[in-house]
C-alpha atoms as a PDB file:
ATOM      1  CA  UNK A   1      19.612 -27.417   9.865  1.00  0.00           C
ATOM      2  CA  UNK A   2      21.741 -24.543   8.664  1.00  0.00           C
ATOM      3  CA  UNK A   3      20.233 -24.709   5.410  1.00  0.00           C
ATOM      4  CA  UNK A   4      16.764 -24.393   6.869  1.00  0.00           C
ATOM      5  CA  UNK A   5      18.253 -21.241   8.888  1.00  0.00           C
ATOM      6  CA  UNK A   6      18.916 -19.722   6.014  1.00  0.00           C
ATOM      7  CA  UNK A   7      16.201 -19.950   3.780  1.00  0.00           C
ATOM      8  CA  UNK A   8      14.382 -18.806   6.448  1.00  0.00           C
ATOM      9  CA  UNK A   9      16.761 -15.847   6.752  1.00  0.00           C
ATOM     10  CA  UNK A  10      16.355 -15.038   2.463  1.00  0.00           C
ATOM     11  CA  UNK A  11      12.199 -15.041   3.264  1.00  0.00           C
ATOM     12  CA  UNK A  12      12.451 -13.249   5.977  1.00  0.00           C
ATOM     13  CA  UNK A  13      14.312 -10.353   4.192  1.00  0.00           C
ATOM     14  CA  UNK A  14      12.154 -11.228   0.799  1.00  0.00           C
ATOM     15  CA  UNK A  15       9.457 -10.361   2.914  1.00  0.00           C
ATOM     16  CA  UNK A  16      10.870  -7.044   4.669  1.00  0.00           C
ATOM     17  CA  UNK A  17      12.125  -5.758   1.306  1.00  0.00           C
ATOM     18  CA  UNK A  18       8.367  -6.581  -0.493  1.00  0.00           C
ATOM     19  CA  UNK A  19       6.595  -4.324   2.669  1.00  0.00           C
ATOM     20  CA  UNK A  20       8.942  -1.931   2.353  1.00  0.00           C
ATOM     21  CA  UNK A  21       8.124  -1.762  -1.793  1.00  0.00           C
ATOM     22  CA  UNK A  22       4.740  -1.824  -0.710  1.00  0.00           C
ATOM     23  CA  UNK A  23       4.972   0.529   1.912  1.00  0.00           C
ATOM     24  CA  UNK A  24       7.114   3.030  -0.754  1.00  0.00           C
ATOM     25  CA  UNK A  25       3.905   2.333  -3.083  1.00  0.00           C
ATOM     26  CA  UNK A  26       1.384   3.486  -0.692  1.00  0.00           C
ATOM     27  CA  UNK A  27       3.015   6.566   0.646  1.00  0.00           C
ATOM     28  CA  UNK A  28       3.475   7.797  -3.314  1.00  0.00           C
ATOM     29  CA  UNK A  29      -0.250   7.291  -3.929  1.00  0.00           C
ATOM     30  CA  UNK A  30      -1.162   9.289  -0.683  1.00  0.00           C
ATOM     31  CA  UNK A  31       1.585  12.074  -2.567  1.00  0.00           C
ATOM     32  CA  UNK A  32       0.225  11.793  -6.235  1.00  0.00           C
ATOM     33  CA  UNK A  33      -3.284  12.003  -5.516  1.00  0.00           C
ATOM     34  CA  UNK A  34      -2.338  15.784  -3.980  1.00  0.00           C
ATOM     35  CA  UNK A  35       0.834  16.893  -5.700  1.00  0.00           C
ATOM     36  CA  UNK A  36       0.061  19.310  -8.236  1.00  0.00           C
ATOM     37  CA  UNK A  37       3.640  20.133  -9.180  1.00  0.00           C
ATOM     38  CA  UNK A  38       3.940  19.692 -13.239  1.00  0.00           C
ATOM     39  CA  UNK A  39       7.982  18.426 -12.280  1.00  0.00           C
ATOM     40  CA  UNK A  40       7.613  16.897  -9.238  1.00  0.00           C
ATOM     41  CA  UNK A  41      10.793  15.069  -7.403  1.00  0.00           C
ATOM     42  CA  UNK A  42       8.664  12.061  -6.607  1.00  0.00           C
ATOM     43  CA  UNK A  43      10.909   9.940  -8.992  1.00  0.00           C
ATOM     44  CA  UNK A  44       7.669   7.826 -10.009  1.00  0.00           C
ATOM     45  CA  UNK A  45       4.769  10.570  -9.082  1.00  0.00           C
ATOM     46  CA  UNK A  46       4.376  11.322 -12.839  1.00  0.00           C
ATOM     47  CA  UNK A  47       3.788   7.439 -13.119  1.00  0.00           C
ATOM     48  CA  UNK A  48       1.132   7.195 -10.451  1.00  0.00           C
ATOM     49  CA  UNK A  49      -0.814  10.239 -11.578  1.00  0.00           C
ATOM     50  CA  UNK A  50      -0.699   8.526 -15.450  1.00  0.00           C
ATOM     51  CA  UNK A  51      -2.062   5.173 -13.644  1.00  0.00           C
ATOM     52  CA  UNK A  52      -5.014   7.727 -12.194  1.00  0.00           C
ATOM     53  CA  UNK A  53      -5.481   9.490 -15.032  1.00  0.00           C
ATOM     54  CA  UNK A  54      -5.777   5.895 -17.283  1.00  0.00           C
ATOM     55  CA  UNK A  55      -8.286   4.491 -14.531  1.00  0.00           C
ATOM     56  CA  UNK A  56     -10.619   7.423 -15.430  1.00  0.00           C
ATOM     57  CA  UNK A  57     -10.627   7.091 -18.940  1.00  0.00           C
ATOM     58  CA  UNK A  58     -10.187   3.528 -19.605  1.00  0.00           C
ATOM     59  CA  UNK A  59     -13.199   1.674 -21.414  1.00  0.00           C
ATOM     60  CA  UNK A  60     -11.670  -2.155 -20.470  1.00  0.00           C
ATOM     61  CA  UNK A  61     -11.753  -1.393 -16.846  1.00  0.00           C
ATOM     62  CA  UNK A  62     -10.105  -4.328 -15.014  1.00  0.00           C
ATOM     63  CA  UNK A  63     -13.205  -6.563 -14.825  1.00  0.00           C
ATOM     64  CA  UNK A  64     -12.707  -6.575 -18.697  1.00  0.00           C
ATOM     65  CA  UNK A  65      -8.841  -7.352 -18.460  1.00  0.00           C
ATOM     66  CA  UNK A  66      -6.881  -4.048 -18.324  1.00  0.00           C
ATOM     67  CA  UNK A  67      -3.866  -4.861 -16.314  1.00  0.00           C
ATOM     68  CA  UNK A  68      -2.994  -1.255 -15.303  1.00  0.00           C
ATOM     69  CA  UNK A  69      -6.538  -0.735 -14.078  1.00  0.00           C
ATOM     70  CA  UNK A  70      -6.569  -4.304 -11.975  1.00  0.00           C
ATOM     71  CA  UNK A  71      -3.253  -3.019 -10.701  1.00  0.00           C
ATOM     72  CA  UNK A  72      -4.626   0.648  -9.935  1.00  0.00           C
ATOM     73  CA  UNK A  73      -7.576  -0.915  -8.054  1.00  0.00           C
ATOM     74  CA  UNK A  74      -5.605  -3.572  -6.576  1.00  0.00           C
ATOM     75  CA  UNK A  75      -3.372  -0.605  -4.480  1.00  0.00           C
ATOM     76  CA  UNK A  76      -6.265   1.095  -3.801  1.00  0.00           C
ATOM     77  CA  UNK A  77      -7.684  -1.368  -2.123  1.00  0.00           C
ATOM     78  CA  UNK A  78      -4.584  -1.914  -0.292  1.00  0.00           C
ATOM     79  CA  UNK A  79      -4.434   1.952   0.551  1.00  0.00           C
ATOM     80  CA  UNK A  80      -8.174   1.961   1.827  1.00  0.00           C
ATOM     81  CA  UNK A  81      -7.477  -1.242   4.091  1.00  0.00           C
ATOM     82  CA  UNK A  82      -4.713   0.825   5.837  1.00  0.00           C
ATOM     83  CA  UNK A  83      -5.852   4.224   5.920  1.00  0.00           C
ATOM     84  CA  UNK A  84      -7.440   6.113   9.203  1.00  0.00           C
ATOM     85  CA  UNK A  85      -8.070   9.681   7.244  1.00  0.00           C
ATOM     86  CA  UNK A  86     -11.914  10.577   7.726  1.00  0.00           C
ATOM     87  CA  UNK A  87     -11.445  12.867   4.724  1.00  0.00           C
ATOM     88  CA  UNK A  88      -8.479  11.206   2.456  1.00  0.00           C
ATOM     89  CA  UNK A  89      -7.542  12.684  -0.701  1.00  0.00           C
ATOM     90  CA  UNK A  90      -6.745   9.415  -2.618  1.00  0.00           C
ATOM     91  CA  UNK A  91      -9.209   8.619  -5.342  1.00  0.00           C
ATOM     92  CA  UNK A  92     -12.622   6.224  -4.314  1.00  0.00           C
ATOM     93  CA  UNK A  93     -10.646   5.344  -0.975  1.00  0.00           C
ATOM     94  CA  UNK A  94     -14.221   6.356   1.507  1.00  0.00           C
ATOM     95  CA  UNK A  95     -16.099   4.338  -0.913  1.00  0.00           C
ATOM     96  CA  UNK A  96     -13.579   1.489  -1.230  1.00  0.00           C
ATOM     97  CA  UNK A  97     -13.618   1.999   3.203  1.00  0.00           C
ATOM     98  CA  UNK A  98     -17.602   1.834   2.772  1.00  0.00           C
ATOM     99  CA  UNK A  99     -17.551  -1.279   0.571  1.00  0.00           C
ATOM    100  CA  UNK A 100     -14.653  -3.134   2.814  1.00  0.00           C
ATOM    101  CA  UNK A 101     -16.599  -2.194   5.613  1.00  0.00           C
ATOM    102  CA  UNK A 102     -20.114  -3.853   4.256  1.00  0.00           C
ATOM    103  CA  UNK A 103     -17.755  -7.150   3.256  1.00  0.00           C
ATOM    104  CA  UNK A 104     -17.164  -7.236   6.791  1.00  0.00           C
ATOM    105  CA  UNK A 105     -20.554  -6.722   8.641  1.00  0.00           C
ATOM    106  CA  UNK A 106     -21.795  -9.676   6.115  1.00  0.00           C
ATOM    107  CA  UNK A 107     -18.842 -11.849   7.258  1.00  0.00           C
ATOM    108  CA  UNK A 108     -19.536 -10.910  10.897  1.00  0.00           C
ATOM    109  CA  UNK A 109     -23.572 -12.000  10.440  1.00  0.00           C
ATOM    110  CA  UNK A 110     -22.821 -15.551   8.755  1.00  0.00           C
ATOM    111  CA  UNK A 111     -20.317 -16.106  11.125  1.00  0.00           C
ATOM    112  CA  UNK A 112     -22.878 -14.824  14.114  1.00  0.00           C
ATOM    113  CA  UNK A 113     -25.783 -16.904  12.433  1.00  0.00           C
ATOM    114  CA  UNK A 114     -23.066 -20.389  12.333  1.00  0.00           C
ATOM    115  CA  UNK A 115     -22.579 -20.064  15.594  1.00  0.00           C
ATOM    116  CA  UNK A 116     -26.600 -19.729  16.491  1.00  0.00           C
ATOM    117  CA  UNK A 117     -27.425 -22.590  13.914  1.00  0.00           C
ATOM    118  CA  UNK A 118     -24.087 -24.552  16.040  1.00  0.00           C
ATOM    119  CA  UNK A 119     -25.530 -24.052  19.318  1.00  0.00           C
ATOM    120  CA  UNK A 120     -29.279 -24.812  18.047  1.00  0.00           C
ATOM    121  CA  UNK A 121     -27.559 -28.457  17.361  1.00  0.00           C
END
């Protein structure tokens, strides 16, 4: 039993420290997609803008295997699930909020038109 305790305790924490790395991640692409500073003291805001910059110039893109790009698009993503601006600064986040958005009303109809087809039965 105490050995169930505590790996429950390590994933617990495992968990807390990986949304707080997350978290760190999303607040420095909210910074790096406005900081203009050419020596910022964002530790990793010169990183973030090269990631940008590489995701508009890139001829893999990630559907053709570019890891920085799948990673780039994969905290995007995560950014435009979270975020409540109307008129956010971060790169493609109202169109990835439009696409998400889209995903959803066509989840919400086939689950709408299940239930119709279940009580039809």
């Amino acid at each position: 039993m105490a050995g169930c305790d505590a790996q429950n305790k390590e994933a617990r924490q495992l968990r807390e420290l990986t949304y707080l790395q997350l978290r760190n991640m999303l607040d420095l692409i909210v910074h790096a997609s406005q900081c203009r500073a050419a020596h910022c003291q964002y530790p990793n805001c010169r990183k973030f803008k090269g990631l940008f910059r590489h995701g508009m110039h890139c001829k893999t893109r990630g559907s053709g295997g570019c890891v920085l790009c799948k990673k780039m698009w994969y905290l995007l993503q995560l950014h435009a699930r979270a975020c409540k601006e109307s008129k956010c600064h971060v790169p493609f986040c109202r169109n990835l909020k439009e696409h998400l958005r889209g995903l959803q009303q066509q989840s919400d109809s086939r689950r709408r038109a299940a239930v119709t087809e279940t009580m039809r039965q």
